[in-house]
C-alpha atoms as a PDB file:
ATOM      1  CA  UNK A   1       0.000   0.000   0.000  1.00  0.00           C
ATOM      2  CA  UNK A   2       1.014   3.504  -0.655  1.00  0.00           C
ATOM      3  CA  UNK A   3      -0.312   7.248  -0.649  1.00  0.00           C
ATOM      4  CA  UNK A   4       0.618  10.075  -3.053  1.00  0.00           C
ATOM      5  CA  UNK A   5       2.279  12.442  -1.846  1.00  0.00           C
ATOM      6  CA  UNK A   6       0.945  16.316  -2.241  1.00  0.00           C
ATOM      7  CA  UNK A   7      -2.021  15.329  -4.163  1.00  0.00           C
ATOM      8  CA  UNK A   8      -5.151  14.211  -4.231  1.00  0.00           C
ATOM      9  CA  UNK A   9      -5.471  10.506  -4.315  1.00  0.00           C
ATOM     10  CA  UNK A  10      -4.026   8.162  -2.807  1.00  0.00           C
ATOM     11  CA  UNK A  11      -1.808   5.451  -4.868  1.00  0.00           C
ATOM     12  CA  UNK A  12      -0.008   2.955  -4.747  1.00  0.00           C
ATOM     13  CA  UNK A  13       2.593   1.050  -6.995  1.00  0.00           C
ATOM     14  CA  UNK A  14       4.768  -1.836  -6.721  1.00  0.00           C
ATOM     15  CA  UNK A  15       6.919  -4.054  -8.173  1.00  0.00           C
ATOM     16  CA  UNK A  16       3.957  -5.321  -7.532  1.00  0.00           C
ATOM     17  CA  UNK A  17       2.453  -1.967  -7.817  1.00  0.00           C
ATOM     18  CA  UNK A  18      -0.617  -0.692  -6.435  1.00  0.00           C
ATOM     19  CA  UNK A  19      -3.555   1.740  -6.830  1.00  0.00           C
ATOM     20  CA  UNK A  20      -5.758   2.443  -4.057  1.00  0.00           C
ATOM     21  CA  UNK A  21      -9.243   3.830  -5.039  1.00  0.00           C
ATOM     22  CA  UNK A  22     -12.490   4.446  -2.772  1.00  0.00           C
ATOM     23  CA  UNK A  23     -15.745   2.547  -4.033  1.00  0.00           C
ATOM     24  CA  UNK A  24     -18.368   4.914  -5.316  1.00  0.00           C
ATOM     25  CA  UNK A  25     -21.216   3.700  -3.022  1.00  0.00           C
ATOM     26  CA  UNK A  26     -18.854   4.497  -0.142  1.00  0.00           C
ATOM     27  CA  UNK A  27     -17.785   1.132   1.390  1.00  0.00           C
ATOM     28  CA  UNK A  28     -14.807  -0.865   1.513  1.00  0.00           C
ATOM     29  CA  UNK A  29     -16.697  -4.422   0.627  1.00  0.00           C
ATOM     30  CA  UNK A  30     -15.792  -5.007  -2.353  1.00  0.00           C
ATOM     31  CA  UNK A  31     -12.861  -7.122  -3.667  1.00  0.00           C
ATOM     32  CA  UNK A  32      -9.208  -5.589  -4.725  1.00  0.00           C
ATOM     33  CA  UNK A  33      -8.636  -5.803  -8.310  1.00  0.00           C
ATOM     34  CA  UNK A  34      -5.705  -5.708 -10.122  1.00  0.00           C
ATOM     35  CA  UNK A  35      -3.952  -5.640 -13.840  1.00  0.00           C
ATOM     36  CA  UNK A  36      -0.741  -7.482 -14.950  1.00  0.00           C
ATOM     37  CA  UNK A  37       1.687  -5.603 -16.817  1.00  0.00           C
ATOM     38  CA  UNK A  38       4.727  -6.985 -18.686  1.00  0.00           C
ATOM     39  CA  UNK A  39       7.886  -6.037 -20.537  1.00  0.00           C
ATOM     40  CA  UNK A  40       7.584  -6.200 -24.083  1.00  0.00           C
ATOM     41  CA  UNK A  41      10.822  -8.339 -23.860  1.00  0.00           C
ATOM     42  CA  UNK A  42       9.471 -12.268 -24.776  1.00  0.00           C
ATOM     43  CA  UNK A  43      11.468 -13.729 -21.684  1.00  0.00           C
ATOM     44  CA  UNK A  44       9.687 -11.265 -19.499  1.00  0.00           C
ATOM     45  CA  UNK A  45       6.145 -12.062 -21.006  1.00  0.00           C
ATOM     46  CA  UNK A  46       6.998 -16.024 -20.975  1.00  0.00           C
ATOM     47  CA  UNK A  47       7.552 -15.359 -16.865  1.00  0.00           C
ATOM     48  CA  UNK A  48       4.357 -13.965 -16.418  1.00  0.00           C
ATOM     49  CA  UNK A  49       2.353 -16.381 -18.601  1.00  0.00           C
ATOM     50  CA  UNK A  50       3.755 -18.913 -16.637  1.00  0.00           C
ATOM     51  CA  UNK A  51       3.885 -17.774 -12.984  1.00  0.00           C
ATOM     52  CA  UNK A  52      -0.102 -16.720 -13.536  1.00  0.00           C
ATOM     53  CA  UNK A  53      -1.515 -19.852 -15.376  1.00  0.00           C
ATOM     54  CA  UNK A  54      -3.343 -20.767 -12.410  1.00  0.00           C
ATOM     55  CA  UNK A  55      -4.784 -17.093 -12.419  1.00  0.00           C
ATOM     56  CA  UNK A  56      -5.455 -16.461 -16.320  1.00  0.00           C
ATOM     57  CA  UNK A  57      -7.323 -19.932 -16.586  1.00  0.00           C
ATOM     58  CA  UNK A  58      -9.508 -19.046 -13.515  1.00  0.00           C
ATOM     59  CA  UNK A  59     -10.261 -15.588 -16.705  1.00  0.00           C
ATOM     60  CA  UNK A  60      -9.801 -16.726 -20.127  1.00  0.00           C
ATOM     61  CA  UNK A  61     -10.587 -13.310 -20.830  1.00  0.00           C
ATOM     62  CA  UNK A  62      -8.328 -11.205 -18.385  1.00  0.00           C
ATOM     63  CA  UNK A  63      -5.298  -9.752 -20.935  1.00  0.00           C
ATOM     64  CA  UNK A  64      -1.543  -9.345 -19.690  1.00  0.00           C
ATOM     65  CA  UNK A  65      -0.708  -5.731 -20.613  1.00  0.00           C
ATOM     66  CA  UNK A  66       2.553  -5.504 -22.860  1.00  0.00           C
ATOM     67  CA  UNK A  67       4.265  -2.526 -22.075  1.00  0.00           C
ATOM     68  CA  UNK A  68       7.279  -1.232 -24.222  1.00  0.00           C
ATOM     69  CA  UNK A  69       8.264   1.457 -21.347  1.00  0.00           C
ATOM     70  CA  UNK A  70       9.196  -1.933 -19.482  1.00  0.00           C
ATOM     71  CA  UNK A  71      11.887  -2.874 -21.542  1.00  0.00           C
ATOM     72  CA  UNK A  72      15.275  -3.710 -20.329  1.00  0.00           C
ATOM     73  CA  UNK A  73      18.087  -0.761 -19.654  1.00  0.00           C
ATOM     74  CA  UNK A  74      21.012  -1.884 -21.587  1.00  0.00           C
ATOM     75  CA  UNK A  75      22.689  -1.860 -24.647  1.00  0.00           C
ATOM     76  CA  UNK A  76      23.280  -5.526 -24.789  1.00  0.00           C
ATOM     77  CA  UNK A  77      21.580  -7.183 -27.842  1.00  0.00           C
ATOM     78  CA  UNK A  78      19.388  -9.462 -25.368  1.00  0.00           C
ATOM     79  CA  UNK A  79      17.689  -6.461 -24.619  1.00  0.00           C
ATOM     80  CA  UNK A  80      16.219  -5.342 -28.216  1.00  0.00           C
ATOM     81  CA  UNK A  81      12.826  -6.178 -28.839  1.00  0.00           C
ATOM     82  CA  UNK A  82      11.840  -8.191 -31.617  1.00  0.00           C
ATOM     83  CA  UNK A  83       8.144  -7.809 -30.847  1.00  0.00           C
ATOM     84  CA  UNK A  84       6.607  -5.062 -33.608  1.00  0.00           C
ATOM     85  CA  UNK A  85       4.655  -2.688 -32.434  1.00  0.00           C
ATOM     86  CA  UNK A  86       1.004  -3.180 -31.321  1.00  0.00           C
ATOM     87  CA  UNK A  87       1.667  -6.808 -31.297  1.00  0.00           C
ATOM     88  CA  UNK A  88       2.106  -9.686 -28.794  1.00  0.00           C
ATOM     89  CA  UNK A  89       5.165 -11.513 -28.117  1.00  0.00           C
ATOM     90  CA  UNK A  90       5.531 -15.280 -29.836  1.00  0.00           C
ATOM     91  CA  UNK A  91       6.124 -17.309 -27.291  1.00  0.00           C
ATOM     92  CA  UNK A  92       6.473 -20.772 -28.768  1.00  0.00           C
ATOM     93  CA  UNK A  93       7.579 -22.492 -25.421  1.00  0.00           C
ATOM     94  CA  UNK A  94       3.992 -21.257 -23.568  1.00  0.00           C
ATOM     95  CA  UNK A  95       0.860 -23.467 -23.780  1.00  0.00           C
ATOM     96  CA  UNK A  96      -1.349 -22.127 -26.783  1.00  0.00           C
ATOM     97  CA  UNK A  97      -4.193 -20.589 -24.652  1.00  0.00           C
ATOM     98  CA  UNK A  98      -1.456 -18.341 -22.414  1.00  0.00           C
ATOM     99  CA  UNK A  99       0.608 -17.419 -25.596  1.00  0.00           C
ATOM    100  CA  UNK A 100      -2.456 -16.582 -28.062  1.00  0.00           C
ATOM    101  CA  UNK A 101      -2.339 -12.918 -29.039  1.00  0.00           C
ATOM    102  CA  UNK A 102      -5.700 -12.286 -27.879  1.00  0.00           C
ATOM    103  CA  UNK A 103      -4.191 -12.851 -24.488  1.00  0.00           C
ATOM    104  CA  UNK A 104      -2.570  -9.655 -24.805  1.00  0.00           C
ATOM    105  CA  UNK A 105      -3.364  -6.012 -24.507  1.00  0.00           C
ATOM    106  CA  UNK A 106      -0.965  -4.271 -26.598  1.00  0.00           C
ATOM    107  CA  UNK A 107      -1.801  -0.779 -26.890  1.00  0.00           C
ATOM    108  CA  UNK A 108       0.914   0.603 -25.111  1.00  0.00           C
ATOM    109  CA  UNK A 109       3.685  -1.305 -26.920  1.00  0.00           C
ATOM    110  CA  UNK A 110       5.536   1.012 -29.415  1.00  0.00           C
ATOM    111  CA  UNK A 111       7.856  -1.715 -30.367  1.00  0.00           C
ATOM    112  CA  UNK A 112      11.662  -1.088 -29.919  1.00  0.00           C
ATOM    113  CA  UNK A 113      12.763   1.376 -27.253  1.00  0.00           C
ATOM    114  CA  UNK A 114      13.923   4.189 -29.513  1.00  0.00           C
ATOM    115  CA  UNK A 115      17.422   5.101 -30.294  1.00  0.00           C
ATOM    116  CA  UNK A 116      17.823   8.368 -28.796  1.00  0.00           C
ATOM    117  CA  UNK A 117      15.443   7.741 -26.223  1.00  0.00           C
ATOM    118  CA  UNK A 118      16.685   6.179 -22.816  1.00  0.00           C
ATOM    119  CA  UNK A 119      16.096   4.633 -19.408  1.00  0.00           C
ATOM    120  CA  UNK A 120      14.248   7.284 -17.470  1.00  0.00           C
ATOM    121  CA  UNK A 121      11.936   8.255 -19.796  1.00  0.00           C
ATOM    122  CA  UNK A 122      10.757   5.066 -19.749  1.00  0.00           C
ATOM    123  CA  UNK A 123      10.335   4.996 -16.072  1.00  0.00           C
ATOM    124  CA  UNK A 124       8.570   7.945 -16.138  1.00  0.00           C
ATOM    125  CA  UNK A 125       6.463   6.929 -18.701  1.00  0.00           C
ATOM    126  CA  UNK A 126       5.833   3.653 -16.636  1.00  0.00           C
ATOM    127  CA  UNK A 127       5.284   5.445 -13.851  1.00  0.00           C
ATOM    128  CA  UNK A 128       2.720   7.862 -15.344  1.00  0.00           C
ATOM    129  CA  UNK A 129       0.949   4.665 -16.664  1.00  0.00           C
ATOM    130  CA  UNK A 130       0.526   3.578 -13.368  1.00  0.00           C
ATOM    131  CA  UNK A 131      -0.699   6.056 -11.959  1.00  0.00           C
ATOM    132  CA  UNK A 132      -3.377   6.060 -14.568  1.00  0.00           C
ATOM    133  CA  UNK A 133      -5.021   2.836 -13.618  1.00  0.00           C
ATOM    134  CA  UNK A 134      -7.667   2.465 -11.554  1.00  0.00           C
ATOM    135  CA  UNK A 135      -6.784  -1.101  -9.898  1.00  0.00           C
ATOM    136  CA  UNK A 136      -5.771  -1.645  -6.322  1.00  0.00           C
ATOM    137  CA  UNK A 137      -2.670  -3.465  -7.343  1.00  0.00           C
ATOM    138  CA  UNK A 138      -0.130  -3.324 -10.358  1.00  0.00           C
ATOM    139  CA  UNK A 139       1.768  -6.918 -10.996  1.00  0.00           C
ATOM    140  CA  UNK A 140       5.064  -6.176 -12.994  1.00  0.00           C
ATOM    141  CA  UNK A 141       6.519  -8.492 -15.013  1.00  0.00           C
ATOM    142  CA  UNK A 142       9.962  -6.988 -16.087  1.00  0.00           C
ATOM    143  CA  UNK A 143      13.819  -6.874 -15.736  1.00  0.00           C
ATOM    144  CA  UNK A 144      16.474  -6.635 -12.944  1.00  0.00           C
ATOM    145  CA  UNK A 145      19.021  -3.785 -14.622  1.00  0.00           C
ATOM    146  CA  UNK A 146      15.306  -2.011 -15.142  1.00  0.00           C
ATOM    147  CA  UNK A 147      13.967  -2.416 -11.942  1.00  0.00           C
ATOM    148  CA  UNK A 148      17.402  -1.579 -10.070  1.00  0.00           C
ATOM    149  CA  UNK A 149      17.697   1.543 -11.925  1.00  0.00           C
ATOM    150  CA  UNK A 150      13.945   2.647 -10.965  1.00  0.00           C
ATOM    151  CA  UNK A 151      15.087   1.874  -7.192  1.00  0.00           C
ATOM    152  CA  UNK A 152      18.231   4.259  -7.873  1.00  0.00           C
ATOM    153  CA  UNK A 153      16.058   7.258  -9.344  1.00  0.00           C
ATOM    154  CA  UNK A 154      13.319   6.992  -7.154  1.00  0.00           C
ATOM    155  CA  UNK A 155      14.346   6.155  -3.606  1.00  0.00           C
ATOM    156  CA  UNK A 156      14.842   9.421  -1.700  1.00  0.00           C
ATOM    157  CA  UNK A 157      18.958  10.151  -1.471  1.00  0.00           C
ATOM    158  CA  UNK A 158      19.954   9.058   1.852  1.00  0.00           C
ATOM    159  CA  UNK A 159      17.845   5.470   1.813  1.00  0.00           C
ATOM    160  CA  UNK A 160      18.984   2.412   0.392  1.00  0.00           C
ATOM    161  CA  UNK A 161      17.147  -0.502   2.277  1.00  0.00           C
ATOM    162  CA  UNK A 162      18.001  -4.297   1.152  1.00  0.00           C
ATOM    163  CA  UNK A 163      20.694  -2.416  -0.983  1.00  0.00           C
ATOM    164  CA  UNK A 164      18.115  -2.137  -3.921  1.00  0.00           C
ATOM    165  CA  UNK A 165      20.113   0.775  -5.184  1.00  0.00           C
ATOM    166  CA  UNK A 166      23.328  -1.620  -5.466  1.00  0.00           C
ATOM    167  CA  UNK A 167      21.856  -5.330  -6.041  1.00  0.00           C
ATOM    168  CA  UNK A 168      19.283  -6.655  -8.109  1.00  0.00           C
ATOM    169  CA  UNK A 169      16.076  -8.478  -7.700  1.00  0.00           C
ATOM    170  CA  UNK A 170      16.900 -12.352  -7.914  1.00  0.00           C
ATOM    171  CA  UNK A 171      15.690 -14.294 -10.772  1.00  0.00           C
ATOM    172  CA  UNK A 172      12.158 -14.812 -10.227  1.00  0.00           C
ATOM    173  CA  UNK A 173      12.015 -13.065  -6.901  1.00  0.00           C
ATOM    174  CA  UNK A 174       8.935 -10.643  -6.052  1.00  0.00           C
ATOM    175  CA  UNK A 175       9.435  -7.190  -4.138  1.00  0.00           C
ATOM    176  CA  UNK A 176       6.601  -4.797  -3.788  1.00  0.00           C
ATOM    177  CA  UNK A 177       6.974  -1.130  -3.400  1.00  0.00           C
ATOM    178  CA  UNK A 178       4.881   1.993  -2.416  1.00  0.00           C
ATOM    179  CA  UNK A 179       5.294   4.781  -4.957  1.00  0.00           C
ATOM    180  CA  UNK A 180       4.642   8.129  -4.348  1.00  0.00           C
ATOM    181  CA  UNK A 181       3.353  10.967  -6.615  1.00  0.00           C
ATOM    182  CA  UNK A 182       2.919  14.451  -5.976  1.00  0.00           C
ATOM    183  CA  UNK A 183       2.850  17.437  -7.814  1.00  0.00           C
ATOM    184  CA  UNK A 184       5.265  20.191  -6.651  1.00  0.00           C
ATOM    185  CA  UNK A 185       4.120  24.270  -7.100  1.00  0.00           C
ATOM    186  CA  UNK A 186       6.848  26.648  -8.410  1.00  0.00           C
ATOM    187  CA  UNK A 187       8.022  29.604  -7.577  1.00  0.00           C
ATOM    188  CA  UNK A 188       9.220  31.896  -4.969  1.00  0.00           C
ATOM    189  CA  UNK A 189       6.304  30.998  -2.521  1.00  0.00           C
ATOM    190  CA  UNK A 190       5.929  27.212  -2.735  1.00  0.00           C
ATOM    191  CA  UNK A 191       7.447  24.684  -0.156  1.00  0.00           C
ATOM    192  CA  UNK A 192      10.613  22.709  -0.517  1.00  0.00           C
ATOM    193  CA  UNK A 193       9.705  19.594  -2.140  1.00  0.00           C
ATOM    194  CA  UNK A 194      11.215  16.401  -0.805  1.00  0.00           C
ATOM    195  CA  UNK A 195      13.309  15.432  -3.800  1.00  0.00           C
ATOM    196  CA  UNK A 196      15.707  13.324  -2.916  1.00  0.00           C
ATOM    197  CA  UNK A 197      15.874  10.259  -6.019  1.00  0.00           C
ATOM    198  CA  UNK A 198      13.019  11.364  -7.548  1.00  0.00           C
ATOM    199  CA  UNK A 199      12.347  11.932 -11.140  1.00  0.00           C
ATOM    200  CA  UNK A 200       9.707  14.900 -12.836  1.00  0.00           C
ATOM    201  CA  UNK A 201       8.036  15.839 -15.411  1.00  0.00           C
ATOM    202  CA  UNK A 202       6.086  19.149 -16.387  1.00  0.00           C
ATOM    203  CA  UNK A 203       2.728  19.282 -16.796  1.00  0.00           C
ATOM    204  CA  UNK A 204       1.400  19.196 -13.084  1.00  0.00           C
ATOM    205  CA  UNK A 205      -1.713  20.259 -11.982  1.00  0.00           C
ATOM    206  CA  UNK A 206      -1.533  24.279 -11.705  1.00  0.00           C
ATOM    207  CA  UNK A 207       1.954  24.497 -13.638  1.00  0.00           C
ATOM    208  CA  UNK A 208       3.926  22.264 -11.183  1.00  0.00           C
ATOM    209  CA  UNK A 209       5.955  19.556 -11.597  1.00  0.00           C
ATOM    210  CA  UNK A 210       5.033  16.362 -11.091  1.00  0.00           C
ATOM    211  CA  UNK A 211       7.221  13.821  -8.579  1.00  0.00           C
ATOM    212  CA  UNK A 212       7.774  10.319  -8.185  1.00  0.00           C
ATOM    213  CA  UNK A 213       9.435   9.137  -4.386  1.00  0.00           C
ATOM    214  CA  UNK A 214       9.212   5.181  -3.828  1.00  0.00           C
ATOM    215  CA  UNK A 215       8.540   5.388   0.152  1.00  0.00           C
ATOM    216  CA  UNK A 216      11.379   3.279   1.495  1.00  0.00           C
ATOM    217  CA  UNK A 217       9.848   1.880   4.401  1.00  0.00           C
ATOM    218  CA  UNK A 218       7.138   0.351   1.921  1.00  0.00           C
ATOM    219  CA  UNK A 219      10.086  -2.356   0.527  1.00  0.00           C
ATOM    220  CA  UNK A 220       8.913  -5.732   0.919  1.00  0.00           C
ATOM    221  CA  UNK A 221      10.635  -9.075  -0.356  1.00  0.00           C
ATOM    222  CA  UNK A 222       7.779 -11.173  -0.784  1.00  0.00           C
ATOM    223  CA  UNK A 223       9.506 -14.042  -2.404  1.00  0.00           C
ATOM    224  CA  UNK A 224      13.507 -14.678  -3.042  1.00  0.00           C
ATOM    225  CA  UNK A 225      13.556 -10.670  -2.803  1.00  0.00           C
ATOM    226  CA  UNK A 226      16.857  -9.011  -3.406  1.00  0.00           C
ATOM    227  CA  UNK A 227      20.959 -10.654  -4.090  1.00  0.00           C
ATOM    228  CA  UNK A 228      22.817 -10.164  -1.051  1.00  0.00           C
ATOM    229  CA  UNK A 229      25.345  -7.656  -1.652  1.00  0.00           C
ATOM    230  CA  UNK A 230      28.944  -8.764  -1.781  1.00  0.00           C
ATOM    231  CA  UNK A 231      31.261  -6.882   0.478  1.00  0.00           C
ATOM    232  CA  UNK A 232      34.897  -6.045  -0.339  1.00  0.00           C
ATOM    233  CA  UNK A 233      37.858  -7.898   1.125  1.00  0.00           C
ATOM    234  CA  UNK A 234      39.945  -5.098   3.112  1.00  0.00           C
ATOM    235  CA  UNK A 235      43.305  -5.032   1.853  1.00  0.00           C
ATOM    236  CA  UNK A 236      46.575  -4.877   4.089  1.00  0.00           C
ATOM    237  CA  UNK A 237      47.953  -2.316   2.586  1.00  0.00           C
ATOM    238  CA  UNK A 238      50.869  -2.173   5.722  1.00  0.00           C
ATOM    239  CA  UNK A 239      54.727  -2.073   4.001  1.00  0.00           C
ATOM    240  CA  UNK A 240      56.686  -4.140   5.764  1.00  0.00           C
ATOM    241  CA  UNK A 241      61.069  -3.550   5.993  1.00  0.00           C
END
């Protein structure tokens, strides 16, 4: 769970990420929904298939949600799409009914990240996206260089819990997050904002700038979590005659 910060509504997003909405008759007795999102990558997609058959049989017509602003930060060649845009991943080594296009929701995949384009735009862009949605929770299905870099913009300057700004997420591990959004008034009268790690964009509400803060006492390892960071062997650096 999360709140937004200076604004309105509360959210919340995670790695799982989360939205949290009020009902419009009033109550709180009705069940939490939620939307799976995943990289536009095919190994990313083939993880989520597979970890959510159970789920996506229970719905043969819930969609995973293919999202190019997902894709991998790197320049390695195992990180280019080969998925066109507006169409689903082939994934040949998924059972039929999980890997049929119409399982997909591809919208928001552009193809390719573009060449002069980079990293945090698209973690802006995801972030933007999620704050969009009107679920309770947002499953991500994505990529460890991606989702250590999100921990490394976001996360406030002097926080760095389970060293998610140095290690990544293990191999099928789960860690949910709570992040923030605000928007931030300028000028000579408005308050400080608290922007340590965060990221903005223009276009806030009243000519402000919009903020993204992941709240670092939201971290969770739900399941394998984060490597353990590897400390360095002191040295003696003592000369001796």
């Amino acid at each position: 769970a999360s709140s937004a910060s200076s604004a309105s509504e509360r959210d919340d997003v995670a790695l799982l990420v989360s939205r949290t909405t009020t009902p419009a008759n009033g109550t709180n007795d009705r069940r939490k929904t939620s939307v799976i999102a995943t990289s536009n990558l095919r190994r990313a997609a083939q993880t989520v298939a597979l970890a959510f058959r159970s789920r996506l049989e229970r719905d043969p017509s819930e969609k995973l949600v293919v999202l190019s602003s997902l894709q991998e930060i790197s320049t390695n060649v195992d990180t280019l799409s080969l998925t066109p845009p507006l169409r689903a991943p082939l994934l040949p080594d998924v059972p039929a009914h999980l890997a049929a296009a119409s399982r997909f929701d591809v919208a928001a995949n552009s193809g390719n990240k573009r060449l002069r384009g980079n990293g945090l735009q698209r973690m802006q862009a995801f972030a933007e996206w999620a704050f969009k949605r009107d679920e309770d929770l947002i499953i991500v299905g994505g990529h460890s260089l991606f989702f250590r870099s999100f921990f490394r913009e976001f996360l406030p300057k002097d926080a760095n819990p389970f060293d998610a700004r140095d290690v990544k997420i293990r191999n099928g591990g789960v860690v949910a997050i709570t992040l923030e959004r605000g928007t931030v008034v300028e000028g000579p009268d408005a308050a400080t904002p608290h922007n340590g790690g965060v990221a903005t964009t223009s276009g806030g509400a009243g000519g402000g700038v919009i903020q993204y803060r992941i709240d670092p006492d939201s971290i969770s390892e739900l399941h394998l979590g984060f490597e353990v960071l590897k400390k360095k062997k002191k040295t003696n650096s003592k000369k001796h005659a």
